[in-house]
Protein backbone atom coordinates (compact mmCIF):
# COMPACT_ATOMS: atom_id res chain seq x y z
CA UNK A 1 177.92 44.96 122.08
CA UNK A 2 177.72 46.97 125.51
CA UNK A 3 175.39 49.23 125.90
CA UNK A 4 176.95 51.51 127.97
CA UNK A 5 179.70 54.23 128.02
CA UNK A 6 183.20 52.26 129.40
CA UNK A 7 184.37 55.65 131.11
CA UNK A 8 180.90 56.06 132.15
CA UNK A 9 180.93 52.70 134.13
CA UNK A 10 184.55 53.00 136.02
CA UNK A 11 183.38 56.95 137.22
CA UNK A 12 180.11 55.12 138.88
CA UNK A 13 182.24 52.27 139.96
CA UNK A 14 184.77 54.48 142.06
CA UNK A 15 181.57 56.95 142.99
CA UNK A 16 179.56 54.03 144.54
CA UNK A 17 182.95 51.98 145.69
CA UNK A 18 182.65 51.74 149.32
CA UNK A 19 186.77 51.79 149.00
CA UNK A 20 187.14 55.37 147.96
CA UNK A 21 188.83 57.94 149.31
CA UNK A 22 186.98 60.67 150.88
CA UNK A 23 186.67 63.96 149.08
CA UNK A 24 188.88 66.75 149.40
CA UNK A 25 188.02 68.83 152.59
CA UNK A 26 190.35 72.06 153.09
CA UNK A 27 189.30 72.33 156.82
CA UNK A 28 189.38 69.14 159.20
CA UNK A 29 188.65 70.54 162.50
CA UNK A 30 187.41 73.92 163.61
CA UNK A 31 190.48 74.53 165.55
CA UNK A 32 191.29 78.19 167.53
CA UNK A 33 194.59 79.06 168.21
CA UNK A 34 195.81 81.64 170.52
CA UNK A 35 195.83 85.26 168.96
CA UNK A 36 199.34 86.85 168.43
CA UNK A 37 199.14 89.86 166.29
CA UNK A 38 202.04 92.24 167.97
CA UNK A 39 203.74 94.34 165.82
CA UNK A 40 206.27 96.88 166.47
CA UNK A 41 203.93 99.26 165.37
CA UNK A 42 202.13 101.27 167.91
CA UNK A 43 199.28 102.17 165.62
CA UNK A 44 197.32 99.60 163.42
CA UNK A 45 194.60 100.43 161.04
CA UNK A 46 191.61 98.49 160.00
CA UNK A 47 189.14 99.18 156.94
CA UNK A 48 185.34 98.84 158.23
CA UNK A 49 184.69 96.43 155.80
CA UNK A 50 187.49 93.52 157.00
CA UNK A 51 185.45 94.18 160.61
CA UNK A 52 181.99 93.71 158.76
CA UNK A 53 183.91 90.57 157.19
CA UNK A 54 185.09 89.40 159.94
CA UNK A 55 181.00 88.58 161.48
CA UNK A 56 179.62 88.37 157.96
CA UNK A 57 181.85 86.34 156.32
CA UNK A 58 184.66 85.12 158.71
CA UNK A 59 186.17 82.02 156.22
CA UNK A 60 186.53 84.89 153.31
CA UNK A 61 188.94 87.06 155.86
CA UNK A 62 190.75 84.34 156.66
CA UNK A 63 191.78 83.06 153.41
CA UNK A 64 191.69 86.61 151.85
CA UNK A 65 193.75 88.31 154.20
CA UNK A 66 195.74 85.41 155.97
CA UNK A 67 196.18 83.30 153.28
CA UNK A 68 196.41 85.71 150.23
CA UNK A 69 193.32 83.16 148.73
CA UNK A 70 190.79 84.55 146.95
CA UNK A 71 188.24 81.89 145.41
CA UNK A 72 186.09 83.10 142.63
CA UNK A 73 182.38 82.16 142.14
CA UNK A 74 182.02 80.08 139.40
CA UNK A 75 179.12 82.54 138.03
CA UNK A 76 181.90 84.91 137.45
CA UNK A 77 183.96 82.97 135.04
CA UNK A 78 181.47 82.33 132.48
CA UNK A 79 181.59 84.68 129.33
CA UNK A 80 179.18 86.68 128.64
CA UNK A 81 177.59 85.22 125.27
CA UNK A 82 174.56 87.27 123.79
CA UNK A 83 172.58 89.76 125.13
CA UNK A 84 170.93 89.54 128.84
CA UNK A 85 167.25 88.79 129.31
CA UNK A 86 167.13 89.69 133.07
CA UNK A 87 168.62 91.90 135.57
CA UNK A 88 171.43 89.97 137.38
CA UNK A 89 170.48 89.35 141.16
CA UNK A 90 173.30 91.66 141.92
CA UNK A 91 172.58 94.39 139.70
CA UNK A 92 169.13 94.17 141.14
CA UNK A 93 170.36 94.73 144.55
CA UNK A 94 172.73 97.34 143.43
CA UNK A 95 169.23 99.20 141.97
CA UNK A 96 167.56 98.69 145.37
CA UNK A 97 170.09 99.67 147.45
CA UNK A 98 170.43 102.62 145.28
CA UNK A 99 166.67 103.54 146.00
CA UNK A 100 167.92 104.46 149.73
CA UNK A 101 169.27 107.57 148.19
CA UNK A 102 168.26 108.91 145.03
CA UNK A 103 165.06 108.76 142.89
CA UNK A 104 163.82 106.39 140.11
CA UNK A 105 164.77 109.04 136.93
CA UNK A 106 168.25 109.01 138.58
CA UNK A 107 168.92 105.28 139.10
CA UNK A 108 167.02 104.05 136.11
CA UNK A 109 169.34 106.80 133.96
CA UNK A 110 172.37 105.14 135.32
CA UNK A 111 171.37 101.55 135.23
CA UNK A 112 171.22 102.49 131.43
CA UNK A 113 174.16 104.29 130.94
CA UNK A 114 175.97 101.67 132.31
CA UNK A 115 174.20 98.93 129.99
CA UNK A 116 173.07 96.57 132.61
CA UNK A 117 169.03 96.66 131.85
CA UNK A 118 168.35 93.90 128.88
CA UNK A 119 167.10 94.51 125.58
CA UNK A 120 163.54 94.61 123.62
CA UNK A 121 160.47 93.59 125.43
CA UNK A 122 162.50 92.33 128.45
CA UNK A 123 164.16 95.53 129.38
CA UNK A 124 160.44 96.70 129.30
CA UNK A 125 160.12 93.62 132.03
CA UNK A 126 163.09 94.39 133.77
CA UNK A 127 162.42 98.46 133.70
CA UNK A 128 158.68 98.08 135.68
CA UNK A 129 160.05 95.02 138.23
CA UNK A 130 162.92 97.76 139.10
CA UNK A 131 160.12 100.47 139.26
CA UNK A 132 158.25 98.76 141.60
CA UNK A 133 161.28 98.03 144.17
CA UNK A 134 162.36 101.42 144.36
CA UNK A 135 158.61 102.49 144.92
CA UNK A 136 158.50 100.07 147.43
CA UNK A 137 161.95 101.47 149.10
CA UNK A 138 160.57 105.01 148.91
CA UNK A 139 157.72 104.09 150.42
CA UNK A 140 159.21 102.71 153.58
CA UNK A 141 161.09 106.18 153.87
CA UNK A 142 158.15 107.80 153.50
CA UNK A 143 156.34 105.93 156.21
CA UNK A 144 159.00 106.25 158.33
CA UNK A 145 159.06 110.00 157.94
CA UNK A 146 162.62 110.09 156.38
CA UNK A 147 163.45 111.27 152.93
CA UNK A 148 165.78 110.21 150.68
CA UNK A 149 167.93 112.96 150.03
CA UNK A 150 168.41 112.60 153.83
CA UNK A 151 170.07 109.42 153.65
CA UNK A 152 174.08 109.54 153.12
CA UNK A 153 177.42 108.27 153.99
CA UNK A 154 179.61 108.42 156.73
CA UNK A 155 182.84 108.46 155.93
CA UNK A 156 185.54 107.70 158.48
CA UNK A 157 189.45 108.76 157.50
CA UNK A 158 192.49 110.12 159.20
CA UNK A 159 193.12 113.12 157.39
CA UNK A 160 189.74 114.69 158.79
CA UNK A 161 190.44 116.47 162.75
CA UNK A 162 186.39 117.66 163.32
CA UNK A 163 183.34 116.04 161.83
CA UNK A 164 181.98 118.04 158.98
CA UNK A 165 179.79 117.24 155.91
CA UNK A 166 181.51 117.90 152.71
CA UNK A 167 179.35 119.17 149.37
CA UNK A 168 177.68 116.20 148.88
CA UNK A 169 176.10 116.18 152.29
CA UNK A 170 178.27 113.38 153.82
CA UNK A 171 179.47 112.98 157.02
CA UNK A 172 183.51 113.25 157.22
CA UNK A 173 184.87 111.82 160.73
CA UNK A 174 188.19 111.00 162.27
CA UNK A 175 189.42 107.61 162.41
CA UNK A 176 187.11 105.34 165.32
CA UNK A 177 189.75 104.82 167.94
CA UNK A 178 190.28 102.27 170.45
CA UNK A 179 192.86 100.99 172.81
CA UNK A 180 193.59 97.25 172.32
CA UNK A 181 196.15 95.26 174.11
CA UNK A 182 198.07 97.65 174.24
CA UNK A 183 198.41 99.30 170.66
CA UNK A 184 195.68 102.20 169.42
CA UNK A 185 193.28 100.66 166.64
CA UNK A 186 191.93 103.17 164.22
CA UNK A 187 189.22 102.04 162.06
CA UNK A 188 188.70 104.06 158.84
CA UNK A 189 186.28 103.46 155.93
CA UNK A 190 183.26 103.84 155.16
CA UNK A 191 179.13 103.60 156.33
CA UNK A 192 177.32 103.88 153.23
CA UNK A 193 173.27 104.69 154.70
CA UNK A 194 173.05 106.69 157.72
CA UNK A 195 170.44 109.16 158.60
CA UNK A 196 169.74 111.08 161.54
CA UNK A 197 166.93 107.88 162.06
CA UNK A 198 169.99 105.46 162.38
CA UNK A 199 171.91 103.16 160.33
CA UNK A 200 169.82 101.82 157.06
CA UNK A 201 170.39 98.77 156.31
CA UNK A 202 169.36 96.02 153.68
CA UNK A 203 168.67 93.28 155.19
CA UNK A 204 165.91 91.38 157.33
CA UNK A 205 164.90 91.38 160.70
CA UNK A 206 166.36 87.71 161.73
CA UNK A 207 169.85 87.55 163.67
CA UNK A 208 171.74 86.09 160.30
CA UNK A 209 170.68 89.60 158.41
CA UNK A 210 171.43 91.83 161.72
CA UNK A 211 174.94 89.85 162.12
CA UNK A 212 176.13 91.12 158.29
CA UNK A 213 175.63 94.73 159.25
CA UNK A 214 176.46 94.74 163.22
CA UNK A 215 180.01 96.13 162.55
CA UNK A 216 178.77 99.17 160.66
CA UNK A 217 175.90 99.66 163.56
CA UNK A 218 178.66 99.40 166.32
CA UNK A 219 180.90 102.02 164.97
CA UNK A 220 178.17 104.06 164.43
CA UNK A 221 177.60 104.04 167.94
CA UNK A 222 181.01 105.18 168.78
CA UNK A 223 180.60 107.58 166.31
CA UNK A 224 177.59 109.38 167.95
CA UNK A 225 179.09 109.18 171.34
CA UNK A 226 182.09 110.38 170.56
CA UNK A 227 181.52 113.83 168.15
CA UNK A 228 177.78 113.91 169.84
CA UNK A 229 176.17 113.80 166.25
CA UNK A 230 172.36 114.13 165.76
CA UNK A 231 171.66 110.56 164.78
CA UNK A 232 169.93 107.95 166.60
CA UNK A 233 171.38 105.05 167.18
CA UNK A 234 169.50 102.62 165.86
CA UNK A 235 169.27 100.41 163.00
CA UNK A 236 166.56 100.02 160.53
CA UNK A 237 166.28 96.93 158.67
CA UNK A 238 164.70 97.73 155.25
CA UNK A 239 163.71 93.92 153.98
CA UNK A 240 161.83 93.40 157.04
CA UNK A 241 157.98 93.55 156.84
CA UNK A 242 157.71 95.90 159.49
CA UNK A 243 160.64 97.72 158.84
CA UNK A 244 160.77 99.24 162.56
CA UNK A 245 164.01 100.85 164.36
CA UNK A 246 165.90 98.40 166.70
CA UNK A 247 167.64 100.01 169.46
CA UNK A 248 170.80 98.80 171.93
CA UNK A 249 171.12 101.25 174.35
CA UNK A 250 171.84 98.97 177.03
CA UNK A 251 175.38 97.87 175.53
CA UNK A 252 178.44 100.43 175.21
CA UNK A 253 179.39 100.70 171.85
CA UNK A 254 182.77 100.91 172.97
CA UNK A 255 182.92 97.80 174.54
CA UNK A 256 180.91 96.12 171.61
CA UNK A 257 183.90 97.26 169.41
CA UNK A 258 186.55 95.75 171.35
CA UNK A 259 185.01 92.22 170.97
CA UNK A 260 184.69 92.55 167.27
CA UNK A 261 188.36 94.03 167.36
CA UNK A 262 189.10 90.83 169.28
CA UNK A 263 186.77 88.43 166.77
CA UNK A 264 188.13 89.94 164.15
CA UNK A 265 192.36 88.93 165.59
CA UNK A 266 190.60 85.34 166.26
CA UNK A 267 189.79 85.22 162.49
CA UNK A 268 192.53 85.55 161.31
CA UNK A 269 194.74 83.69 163.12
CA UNK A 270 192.37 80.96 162.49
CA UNK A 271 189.53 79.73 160.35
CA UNK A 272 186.23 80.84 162.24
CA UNK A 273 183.14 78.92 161.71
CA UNK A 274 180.83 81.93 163.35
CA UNK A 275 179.05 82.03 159.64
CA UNK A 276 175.96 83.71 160.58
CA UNK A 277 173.78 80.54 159.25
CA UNK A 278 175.56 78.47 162.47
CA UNK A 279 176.28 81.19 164.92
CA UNK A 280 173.02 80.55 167.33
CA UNK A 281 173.62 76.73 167.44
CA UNK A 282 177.37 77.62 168.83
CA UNK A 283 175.94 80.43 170.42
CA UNK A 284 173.42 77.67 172.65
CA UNK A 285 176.00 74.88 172.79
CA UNK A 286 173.34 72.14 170.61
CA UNK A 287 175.42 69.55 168.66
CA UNK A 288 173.24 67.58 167.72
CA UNK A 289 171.09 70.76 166.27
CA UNK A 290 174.48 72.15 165.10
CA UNK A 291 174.71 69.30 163.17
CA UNK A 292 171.55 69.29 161.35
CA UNK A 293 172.36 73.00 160.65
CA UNK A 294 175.46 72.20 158.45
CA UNK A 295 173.84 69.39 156.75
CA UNK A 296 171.17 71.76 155.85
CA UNK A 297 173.50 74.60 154.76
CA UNK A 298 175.84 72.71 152.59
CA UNK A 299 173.59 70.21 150.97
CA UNK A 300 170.53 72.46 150.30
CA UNK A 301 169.94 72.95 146.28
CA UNK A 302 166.54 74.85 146.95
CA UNK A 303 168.19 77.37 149.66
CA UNK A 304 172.12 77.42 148.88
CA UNK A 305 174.18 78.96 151.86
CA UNK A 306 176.20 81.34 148.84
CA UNK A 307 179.30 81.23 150.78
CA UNK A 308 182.20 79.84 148.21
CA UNK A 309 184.91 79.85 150.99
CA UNK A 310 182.57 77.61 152.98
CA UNK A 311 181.10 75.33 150.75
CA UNK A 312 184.96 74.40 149.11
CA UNK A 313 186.80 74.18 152.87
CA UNK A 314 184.07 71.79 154.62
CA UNK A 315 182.25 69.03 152.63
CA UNK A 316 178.61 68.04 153.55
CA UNK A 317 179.83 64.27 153.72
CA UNK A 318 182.73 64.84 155.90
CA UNK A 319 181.36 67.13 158.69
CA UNK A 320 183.84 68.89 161.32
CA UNK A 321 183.37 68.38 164.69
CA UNK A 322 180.46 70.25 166.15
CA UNK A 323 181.74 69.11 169.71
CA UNK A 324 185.42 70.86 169.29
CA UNK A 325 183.68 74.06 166.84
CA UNK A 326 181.60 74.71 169.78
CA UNK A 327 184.32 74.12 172.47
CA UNK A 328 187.04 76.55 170.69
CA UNK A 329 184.71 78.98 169.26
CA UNK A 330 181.23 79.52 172.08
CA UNK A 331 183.36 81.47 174.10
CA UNK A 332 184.08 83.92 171.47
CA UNK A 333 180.69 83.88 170.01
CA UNK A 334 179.42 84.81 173.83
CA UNK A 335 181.33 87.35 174.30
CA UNK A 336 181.16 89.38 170.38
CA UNK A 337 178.26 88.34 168.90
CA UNK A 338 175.40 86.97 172.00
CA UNK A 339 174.66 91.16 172.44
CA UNK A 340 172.76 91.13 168.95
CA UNK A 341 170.24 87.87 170.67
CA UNK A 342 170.10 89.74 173.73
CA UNK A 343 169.29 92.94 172.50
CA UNK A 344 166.45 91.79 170.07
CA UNK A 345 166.17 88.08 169.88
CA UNK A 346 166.04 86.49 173.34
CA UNK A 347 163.85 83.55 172.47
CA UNK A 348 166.36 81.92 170.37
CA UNK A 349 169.16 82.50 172.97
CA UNK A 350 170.30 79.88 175.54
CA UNK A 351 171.12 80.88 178.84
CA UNK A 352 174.89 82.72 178.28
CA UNK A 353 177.03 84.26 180.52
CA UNK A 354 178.96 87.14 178.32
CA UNK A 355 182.48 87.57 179.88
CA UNK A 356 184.42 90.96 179.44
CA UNK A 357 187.09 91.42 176.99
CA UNK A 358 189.70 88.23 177.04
């Protein structure tokens, strides 16, 4: 009798066949084509978020918003079975991020009210870890001079004329406006941790973790300028170790915002690979190191890239051309995103001319 599973032996048959087809990839080439978003319309709006989308995650616009796509994590489909013996990383970060503004009785009330903490001796477990970050949180403020209650949102719509702050101390603004090619852009929405140190922000001090918030910090900028607010513009990144303000006054913010306005048309119109895990090796023009980046980012079990929309469009066996991603896509990525390496991370920047707007 065999000692093995039929079905068993044809899957490894076809897996090791050197006949096979090659697995599914949703995007062969890196391609960009030329930007045509005129409309009739003289006035366009755009939420902050799609522009923080647009460098944080540009594959999630394009399929989101282009495509009408959404891909769900696989996490997200599994029922919930039983009770929880640990804090999910995202309600974790929703507990630190929460630190930034109110104090531990506060969050830790809500976290319960909303059932999130687990049960018996491992809510105990869960209750001191999430006692411990927001002590940690506070005391960054606290070193840094700022309190908490002095951290809030800004809040960008069109039915505000003048900046005021409303009853719950936040900052209500116009619309961030901008001429571009031709039409008026207003950008509404909204920055969630400003105070009048700069723009907090939870991430690290590395160019990936400045990249995911560089939006917000531009408009910010603009902001200041433009309704001369008492705020420093600067932005604080709260997961670094020395958690110190980063200036860019030698950049207009203005002019920052028209490249993102422009990456974010690019985007769009087609799939970007400016992911903020390959952005520097497009950014210096290294295929070979390019590469080596992708194969580490999409075939890493012990440091996953958590990007869905990248990991199902471009398969680690099939690579896209690093040649043609950095031929169609360096020139944008010198001219919207090379500021941020300038401004704070010159020794990982190659030599790059940044053009004006194109």
């Amino acid at each position: 009798l065999s000692n093995y599973s039929t079905s068993n032996y044809l899957s490894a048959k076809r897996f090791y066949s050197h006949e096979k087809n090659p697995p599914h990839q949703f995007i062969q080439d890196f391609a960009a084509e030329s930007c045509d978003h005129s409309t009739e319309e003289s006035t366009t709006f755009i939420d902050i978020s799609e522009l923080t989308g647009c460098v944080r995650n540009p594959l999630k616009l394009y399929f989101n918003k282009t495509l009408g796509v959404y891909i769900k994590n696989s996490d997200d489909q599994q029922l919930q079975v039983g009770e929880t013996f640990t804090l999910t990383p995202l309600d974790a970060s929703i507990i630190k991020k929460a630190a930034l503004k109110h104090t531990p009785e506060t969050i830790m009330s809500k976290a319960e009210n909303e059932g999130i903490l687990p049960m018996g001796l491992f809510r105990e477990v869960a209750e001191e870890k999430s006692s411990r970050d927001i002590q940690h949180i506070h005391t960054i403020l606290e070193t840094m001079g700022v309190d908490h209650e002095e951290i809030t949102s800004m809040v960008f719509t069109e039915e505000c004329e003048a900046p005021y702050t409303d009853e719950e101390n936040r900052w209500i603004l116009p619309p961030v406006e901008a001429e571009h090619n031709g039409k008026n852009v207003l950008i509404t929405g909204t920055i969630p941790y400003v105070s009048p140190k700069g723009l907090f922000a939870y991430t690290d001090d590395t160019p990936e973790g400045i990249m995911k918030c560089w939006a917000e910090y531009v408009l910010l900028g603009c902001a200041i300028r433009r309704n001369q607010l008492p705020i420093a513009w600067s932005i604080i990144p709260i997961k670094s170790k020395k958690c110190e303000e980063k200036f860019c006054d030698a950049f207009d913010p203005k002019q920052l915002l028209l490249h993102i306005i422009n990456l974010y048309e690019a985007s769009l119109t087609s799939p970007s690979p400016l992911v903020p895990e390959w952005t520097n090796d497009i950014l210096n023009g290294e295929e070979k190191k390019l590469n080596e980046t992708m194969k580490k980012t999409l075939n890493n079990a012990f440091k996953p890239i958590y990007n869905d929309y990248l990991e199902w469009s471009v398969h680690s066996k099939i690579l896209p051309s690093a040649k043609s991603m950095i031929d169609n896509w360096k020139p944008h990525a010198d001219n919207h995103l090379s500021p941020i390496y300038k401004a704070w991370f010159p020794d990982k920047l190659a030599t790059v001319e940044t053009d004006g707007v194109k």
